[in-house]
PDB file of N, CA and C in Angstrom:
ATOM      1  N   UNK A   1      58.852 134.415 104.533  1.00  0.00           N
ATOM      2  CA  UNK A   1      59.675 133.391 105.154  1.00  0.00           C
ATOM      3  C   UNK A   1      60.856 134.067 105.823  1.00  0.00           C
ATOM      4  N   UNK A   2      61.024 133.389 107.108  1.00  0.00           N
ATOM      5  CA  UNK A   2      62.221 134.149 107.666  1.00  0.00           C
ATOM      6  C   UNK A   2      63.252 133.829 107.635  1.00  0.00           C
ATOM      7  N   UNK A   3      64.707 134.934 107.413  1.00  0.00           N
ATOM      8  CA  UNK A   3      65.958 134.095 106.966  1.00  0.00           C
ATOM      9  C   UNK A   3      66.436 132.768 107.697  1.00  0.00           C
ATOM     10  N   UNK A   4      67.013 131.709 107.258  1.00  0.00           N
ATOM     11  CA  UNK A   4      68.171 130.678 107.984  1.00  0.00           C
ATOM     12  C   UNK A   4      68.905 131.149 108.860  1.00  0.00           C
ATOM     13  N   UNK A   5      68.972 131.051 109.805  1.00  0.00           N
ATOM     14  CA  UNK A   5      69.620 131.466 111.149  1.00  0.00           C
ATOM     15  C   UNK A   5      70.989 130.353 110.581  1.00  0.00           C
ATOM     16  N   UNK A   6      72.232 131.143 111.195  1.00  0.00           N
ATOM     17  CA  UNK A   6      73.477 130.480 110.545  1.00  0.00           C
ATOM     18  C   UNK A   6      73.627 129.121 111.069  1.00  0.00           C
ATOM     19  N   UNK A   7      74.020 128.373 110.503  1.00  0.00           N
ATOM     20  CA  UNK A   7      74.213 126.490 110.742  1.00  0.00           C
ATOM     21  C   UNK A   7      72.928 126.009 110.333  1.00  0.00           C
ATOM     22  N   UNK A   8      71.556 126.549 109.726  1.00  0.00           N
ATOM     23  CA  UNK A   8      70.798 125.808 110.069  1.00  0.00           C
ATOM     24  C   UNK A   8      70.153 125.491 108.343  1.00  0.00           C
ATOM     25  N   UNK A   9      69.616 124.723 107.912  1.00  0.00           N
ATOM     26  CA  UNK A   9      69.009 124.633 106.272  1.00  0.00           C
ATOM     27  C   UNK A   9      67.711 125.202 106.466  1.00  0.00           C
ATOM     28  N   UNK A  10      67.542 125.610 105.392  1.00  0.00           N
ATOM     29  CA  UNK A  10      65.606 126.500 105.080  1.00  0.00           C
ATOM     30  C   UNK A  10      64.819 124.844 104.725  1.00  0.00           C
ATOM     31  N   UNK A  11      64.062 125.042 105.349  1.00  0.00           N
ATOM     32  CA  UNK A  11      62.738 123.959 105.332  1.00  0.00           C
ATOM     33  C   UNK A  11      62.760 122.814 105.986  1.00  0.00           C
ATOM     34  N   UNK A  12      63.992 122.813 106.917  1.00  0.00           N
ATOM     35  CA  UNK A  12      64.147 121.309 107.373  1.00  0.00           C
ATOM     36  C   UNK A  12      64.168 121.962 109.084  1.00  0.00           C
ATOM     37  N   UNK A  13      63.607 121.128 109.487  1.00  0.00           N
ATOM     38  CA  UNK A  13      63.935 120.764 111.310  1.00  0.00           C
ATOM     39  C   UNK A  13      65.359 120.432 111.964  1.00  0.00           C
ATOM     40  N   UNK A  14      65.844 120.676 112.405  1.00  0.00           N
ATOM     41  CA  UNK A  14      67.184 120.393 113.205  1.00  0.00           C
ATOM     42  C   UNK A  14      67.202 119.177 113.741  1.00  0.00           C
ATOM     43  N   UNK A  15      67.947 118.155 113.356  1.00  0.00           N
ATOM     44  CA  UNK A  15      67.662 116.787 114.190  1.00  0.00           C
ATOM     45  C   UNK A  15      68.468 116.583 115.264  1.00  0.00           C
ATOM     46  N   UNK A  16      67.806 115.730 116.097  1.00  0.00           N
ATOM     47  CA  UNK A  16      68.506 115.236 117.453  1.00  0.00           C
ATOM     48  C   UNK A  16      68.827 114.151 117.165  1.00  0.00           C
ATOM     49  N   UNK A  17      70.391 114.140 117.947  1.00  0.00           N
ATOM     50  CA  UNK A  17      71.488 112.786 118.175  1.00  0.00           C
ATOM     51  C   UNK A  17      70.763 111.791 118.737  1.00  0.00           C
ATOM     52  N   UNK A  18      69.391 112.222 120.113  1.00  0.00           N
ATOM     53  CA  UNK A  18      69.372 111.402 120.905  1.00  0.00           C
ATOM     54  C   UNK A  18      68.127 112.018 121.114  1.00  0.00           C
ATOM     55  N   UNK A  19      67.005 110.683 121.260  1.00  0.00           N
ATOM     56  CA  UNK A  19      65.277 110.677 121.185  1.00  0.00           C
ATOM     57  C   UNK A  19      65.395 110.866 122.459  1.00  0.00           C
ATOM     58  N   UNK A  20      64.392 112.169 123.216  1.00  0.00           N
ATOM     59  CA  UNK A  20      64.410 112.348 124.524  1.00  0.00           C
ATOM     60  C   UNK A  20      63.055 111.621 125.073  1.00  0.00           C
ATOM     61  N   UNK A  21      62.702 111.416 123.970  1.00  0.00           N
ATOM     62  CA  UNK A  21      61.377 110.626 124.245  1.00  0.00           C
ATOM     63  C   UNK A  21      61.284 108.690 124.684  1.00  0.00           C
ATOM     64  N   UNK A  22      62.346 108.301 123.752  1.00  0.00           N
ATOM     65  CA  UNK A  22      62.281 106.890 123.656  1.00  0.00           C
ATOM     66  C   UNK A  22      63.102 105.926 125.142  1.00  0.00           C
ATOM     67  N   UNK A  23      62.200 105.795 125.961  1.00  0.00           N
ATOM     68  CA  UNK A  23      62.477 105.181 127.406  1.00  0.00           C
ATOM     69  C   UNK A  23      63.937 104.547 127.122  1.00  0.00           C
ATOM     70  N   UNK A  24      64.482 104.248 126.519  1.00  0.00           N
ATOM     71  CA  UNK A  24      65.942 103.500 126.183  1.00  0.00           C
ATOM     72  C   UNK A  24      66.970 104.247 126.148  1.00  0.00           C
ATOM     73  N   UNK A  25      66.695 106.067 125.908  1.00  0.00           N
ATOM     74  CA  UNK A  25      67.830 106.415 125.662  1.00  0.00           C
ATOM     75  C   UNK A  25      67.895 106.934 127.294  1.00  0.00           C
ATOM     76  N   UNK A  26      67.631 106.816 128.645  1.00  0.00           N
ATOM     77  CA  UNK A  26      68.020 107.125 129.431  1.00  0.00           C
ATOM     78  C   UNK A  26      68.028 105.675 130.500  1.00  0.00           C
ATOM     79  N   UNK A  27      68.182 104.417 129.738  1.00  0.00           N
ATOM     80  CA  UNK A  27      67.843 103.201 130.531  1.00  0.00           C
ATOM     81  C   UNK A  27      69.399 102.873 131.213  1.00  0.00           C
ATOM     82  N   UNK A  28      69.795 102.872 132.535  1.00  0.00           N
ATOM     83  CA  UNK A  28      71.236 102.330 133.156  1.00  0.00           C
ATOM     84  C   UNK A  28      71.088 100.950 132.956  1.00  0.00           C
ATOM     85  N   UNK A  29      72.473 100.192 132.719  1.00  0.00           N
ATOM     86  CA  UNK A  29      72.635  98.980 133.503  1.00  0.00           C
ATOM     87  C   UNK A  29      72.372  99.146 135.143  1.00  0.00           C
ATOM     88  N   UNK A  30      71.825  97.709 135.432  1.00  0.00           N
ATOM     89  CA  UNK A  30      71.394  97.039 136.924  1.00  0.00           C
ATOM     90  C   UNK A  30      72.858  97.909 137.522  1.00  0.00           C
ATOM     91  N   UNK A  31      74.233  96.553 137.354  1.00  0.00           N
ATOM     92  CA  UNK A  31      75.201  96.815 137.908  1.00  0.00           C
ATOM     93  C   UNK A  31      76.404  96.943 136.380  1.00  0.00           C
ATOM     94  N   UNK A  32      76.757  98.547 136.779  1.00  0.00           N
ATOM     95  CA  UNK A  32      77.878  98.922 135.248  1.00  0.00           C
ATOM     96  C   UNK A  32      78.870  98.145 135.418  1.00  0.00           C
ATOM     97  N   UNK A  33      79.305  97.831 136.841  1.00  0.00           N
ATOM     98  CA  UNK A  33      80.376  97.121 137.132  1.00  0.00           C
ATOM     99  C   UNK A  33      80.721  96.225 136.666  1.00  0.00           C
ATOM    100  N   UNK A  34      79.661  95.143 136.073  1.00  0.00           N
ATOM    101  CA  UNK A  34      79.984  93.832 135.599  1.00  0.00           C
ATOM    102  C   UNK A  34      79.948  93.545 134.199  1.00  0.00           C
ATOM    103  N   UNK A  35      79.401  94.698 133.855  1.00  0.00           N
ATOM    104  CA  UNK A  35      79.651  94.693 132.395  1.00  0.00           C
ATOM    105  C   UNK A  35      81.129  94.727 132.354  1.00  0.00           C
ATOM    106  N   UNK A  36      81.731  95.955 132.804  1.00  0.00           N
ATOM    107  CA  UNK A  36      83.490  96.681 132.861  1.00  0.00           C
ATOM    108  C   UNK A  36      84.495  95.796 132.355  1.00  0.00           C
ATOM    109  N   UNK A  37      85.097  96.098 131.574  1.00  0.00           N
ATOM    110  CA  UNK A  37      86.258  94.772 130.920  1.00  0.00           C
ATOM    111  C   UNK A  37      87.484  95.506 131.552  1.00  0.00           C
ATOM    112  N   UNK A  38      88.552  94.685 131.503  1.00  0.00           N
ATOM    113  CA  UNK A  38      89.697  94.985 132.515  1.00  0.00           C
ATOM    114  C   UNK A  38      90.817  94.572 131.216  1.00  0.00           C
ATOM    115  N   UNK A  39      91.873  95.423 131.372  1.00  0.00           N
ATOM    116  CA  UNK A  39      92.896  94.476 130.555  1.00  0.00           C
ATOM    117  C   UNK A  39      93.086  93.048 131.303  1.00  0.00           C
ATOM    118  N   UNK A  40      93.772  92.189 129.629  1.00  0.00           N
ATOM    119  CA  UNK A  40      93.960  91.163 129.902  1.00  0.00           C
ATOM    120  C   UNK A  40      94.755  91.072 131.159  1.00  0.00           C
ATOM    121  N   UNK A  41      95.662  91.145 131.141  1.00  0.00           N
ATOM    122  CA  UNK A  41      96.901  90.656 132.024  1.00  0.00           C
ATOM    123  C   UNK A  41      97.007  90.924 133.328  1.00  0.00           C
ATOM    124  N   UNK A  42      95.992  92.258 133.769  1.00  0.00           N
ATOM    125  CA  UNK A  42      95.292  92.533 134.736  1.00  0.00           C
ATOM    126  C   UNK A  42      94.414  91.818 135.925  1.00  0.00           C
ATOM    127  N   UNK A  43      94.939  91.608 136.681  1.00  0.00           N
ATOM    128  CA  UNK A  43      93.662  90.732 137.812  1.00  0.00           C
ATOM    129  C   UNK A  43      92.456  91.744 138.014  1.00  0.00           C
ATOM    130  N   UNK A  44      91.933  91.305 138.012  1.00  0.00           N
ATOM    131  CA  UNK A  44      89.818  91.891 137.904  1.00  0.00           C
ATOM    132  C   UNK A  44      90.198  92.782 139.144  1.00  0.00           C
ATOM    133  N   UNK A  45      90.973  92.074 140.697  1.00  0.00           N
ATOM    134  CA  UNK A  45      90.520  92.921 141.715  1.00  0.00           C
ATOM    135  C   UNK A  45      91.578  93.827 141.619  1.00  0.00           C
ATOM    136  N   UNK A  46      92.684  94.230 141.129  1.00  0.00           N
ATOM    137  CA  UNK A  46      93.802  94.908 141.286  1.00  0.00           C
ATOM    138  C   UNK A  46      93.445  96.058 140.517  1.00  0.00           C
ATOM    139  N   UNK A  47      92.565  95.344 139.266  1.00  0.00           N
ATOM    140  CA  UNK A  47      91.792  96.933 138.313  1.00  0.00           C
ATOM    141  C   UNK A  47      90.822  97.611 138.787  1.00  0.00           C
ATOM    142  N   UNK A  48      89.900  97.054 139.320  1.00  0.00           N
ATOM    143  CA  UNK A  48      88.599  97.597 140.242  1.00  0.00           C
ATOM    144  C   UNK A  48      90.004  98.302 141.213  1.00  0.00           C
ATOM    145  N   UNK A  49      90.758  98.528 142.472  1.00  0.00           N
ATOM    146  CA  UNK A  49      91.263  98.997 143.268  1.00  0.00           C
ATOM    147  C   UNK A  49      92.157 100.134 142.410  1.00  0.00           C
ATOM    148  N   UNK A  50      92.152 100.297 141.464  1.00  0.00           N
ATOM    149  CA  UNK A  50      92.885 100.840 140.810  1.00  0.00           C
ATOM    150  C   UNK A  50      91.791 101.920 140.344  1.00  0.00           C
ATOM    151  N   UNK A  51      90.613 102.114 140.389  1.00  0.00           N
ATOM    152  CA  UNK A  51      89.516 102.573 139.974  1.00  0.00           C
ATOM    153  C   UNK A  51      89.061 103.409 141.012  1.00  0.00           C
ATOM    154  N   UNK A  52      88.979 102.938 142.386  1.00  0.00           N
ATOM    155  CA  UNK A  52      89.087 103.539 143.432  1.00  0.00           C
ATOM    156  C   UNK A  52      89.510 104.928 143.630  1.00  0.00           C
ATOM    157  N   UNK A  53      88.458 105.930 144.251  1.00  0.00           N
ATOM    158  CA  UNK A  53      88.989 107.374 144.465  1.00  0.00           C
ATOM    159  C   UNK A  53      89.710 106.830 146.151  1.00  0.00           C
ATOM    160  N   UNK A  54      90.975 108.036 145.916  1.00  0.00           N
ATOM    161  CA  UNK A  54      91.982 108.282 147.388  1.00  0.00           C
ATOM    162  C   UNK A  54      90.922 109.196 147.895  1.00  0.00           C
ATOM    163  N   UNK A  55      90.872 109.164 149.271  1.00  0.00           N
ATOM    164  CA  UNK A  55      90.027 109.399 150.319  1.00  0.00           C
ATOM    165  C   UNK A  55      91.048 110.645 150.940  1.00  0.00           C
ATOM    166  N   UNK A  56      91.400 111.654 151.234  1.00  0.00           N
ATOM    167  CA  UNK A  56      92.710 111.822 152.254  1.00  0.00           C
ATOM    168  C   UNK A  56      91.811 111.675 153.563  1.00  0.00           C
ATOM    169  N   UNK A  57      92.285 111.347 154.476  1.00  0.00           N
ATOM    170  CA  UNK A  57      91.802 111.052 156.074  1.00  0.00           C
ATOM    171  C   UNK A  57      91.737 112.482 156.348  1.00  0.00           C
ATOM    172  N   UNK A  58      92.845 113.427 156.530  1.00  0.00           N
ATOM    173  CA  UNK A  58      93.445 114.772 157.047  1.00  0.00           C
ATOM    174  C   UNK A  58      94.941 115.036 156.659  1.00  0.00           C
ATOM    175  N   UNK A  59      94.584 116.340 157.190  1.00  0.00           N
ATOM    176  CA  UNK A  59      95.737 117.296 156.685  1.00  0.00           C
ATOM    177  C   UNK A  59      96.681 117.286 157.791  1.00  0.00           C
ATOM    178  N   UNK A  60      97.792 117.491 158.029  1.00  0.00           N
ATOM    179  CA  UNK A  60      98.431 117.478 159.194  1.00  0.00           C
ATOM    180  C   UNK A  60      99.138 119.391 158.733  1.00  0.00           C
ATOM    181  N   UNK A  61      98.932 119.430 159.940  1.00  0.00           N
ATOM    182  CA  UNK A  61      99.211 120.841 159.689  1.00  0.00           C
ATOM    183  C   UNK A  61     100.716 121.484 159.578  1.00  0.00           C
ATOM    184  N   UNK A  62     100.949 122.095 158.919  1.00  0.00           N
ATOM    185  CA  UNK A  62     102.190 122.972 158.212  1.00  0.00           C
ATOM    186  C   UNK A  62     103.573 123.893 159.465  1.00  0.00           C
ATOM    187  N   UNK A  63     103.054 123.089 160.641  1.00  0.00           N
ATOM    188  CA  UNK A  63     103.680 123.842 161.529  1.00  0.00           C
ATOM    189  C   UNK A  63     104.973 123.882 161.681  1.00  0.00           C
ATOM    190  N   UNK A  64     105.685 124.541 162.088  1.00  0.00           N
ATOM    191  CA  UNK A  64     107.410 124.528 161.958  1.00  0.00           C
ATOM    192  C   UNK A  64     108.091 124.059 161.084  1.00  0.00           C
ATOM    193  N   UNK A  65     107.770 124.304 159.870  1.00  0.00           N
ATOM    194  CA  UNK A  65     108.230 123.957 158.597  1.00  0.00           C
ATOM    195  C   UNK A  65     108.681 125.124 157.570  1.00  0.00           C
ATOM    196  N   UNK A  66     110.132 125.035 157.015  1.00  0.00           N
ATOM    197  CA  UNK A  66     110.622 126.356 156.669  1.00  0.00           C
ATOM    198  C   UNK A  66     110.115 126.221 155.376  1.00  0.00           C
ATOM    199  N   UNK A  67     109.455 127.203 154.276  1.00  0.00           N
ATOM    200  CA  UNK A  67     108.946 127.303 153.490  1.00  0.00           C
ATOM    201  C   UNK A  67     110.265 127.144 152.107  1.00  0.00           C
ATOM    202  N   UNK A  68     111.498 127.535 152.721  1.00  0.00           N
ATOM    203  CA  UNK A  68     112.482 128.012 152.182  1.00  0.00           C
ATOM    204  C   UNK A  68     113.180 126.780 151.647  1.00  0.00           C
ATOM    205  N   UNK A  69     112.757 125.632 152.616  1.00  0.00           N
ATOM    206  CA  UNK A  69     113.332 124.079 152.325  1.00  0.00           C
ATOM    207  C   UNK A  69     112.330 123.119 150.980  1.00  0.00           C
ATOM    208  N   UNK A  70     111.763 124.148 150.408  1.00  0.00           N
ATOM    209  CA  UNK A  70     110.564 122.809 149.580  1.00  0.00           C
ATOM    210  C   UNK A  70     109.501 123.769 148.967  1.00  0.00           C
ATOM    211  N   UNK A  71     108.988 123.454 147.941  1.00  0.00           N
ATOM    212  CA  UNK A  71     107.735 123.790 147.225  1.00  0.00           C
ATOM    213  C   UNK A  71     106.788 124.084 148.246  1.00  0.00           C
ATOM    214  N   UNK A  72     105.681 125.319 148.572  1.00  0.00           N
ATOM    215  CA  UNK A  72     104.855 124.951 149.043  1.00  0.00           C
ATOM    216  C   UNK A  72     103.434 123.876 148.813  1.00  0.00           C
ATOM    217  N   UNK A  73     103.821 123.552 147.568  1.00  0.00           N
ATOM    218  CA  UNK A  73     102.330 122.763 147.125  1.00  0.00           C
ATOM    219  C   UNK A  73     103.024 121.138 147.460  1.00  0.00           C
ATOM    220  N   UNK A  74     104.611 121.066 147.447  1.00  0.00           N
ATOM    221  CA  UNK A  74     105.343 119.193 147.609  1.00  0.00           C
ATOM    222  C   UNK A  74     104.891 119.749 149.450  1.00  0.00           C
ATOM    223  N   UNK A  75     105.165 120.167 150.041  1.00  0.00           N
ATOM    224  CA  UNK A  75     105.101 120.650 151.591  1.00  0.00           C
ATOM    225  C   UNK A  75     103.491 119.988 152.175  1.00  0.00           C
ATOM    226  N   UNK A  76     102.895 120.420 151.239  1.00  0.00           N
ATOM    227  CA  UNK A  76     101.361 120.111 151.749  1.00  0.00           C
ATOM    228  C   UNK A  76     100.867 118.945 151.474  1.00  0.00           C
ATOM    229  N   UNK A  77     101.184 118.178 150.206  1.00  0.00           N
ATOM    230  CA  UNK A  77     101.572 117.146 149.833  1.00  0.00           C
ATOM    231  C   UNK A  77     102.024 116.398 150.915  1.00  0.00           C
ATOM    232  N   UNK A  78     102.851 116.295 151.021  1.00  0.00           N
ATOM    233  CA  UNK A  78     103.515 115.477 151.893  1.00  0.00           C
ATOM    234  C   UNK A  78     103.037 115.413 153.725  1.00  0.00           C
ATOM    235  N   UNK A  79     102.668 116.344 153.720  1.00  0.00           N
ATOM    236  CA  UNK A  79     101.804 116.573 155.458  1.00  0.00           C
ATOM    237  C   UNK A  79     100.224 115.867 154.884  1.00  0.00           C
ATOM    238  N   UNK A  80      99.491 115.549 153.841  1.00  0.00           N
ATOM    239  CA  UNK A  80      98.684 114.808 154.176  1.00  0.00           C
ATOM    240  C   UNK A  80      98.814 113.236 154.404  1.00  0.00           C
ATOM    241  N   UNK A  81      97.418 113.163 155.318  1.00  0.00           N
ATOM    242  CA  UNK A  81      97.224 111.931 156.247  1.00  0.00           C
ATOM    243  C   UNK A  81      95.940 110.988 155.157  1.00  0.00           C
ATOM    244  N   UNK A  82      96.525 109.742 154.380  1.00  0.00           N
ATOM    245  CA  UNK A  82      95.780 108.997 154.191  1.00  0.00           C
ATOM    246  C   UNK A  82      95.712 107.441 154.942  1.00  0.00           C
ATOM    247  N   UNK A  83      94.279 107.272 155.488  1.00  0.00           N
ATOM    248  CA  UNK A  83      94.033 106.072 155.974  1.00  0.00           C
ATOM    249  C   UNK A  83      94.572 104.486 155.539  1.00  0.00           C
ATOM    250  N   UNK A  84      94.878 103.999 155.977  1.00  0.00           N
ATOM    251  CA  UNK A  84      95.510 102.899 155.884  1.00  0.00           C
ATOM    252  C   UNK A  84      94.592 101.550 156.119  1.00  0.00           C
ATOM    253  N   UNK A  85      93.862 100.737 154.844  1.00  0.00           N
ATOM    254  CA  UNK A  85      92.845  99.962 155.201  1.00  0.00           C
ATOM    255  C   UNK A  85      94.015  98.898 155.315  1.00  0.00           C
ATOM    256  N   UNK A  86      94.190  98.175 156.344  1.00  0.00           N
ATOM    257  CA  UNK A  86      94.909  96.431 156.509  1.00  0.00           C
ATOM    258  C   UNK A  86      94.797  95.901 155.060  1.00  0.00           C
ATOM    259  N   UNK A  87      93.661  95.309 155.064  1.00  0.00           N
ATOM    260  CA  UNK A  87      93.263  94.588 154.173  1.00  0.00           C
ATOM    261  C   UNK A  87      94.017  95.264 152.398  1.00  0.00           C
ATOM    262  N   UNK A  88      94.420  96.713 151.889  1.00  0.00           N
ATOM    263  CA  UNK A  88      94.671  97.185 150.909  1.00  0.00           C
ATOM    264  C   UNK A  88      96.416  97.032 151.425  1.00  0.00           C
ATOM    265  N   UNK A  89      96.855  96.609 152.354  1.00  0.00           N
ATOM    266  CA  UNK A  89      98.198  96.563 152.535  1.00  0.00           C
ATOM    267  C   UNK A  89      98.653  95.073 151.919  1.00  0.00           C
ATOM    268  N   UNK A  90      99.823  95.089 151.494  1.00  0.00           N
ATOM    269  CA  UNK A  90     100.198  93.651 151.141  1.00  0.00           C
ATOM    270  C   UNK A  90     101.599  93.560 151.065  1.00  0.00           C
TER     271      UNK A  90
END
């Protein structure tokens, strides 16, 4: 018999968390979305928008800008260009 390899018990099989076999353990919801609970006090659409990845549009470029006046990482920061949907304005 060959030794126990460390973590493991003599005579037993190693069990799995999760049956790779049983069609359920890889089944999605239709839509996850509607399952999603929101805090209470929260409006549904203000949490969904809040969920939302920032897009940046572009970079505006670093030109004539003294390095000496500002962080370079607040500098670059601040020269990007994000899109402006109407409709997310209020």
């Amino acid at each position: 018999m060959a030794p126990a390899s460390p973590g493991t018990s003599v005579g037993r099989e190693p069990s799995m968390a999760v049956d790779p076999t049983d069609p359920e353990t890889f089944a999605q919801d239709e839509d996850v979305s509607e399952g999603q609970e929101y805090d209470v006090e929260a409006p549904e659409v203000d949490a969904a928008e809040q969920q939302a990845e920032v897009a940046p549009d572009r970079d505006d470029p670093l030109t004539g800008v003294d390095p000496a006046h500002g962080n370079e990482a607040d500098l670059v920061e601040q020269a990007r260009v994000v899109s402006l949907d109407e409709d997310d304005y209020r």
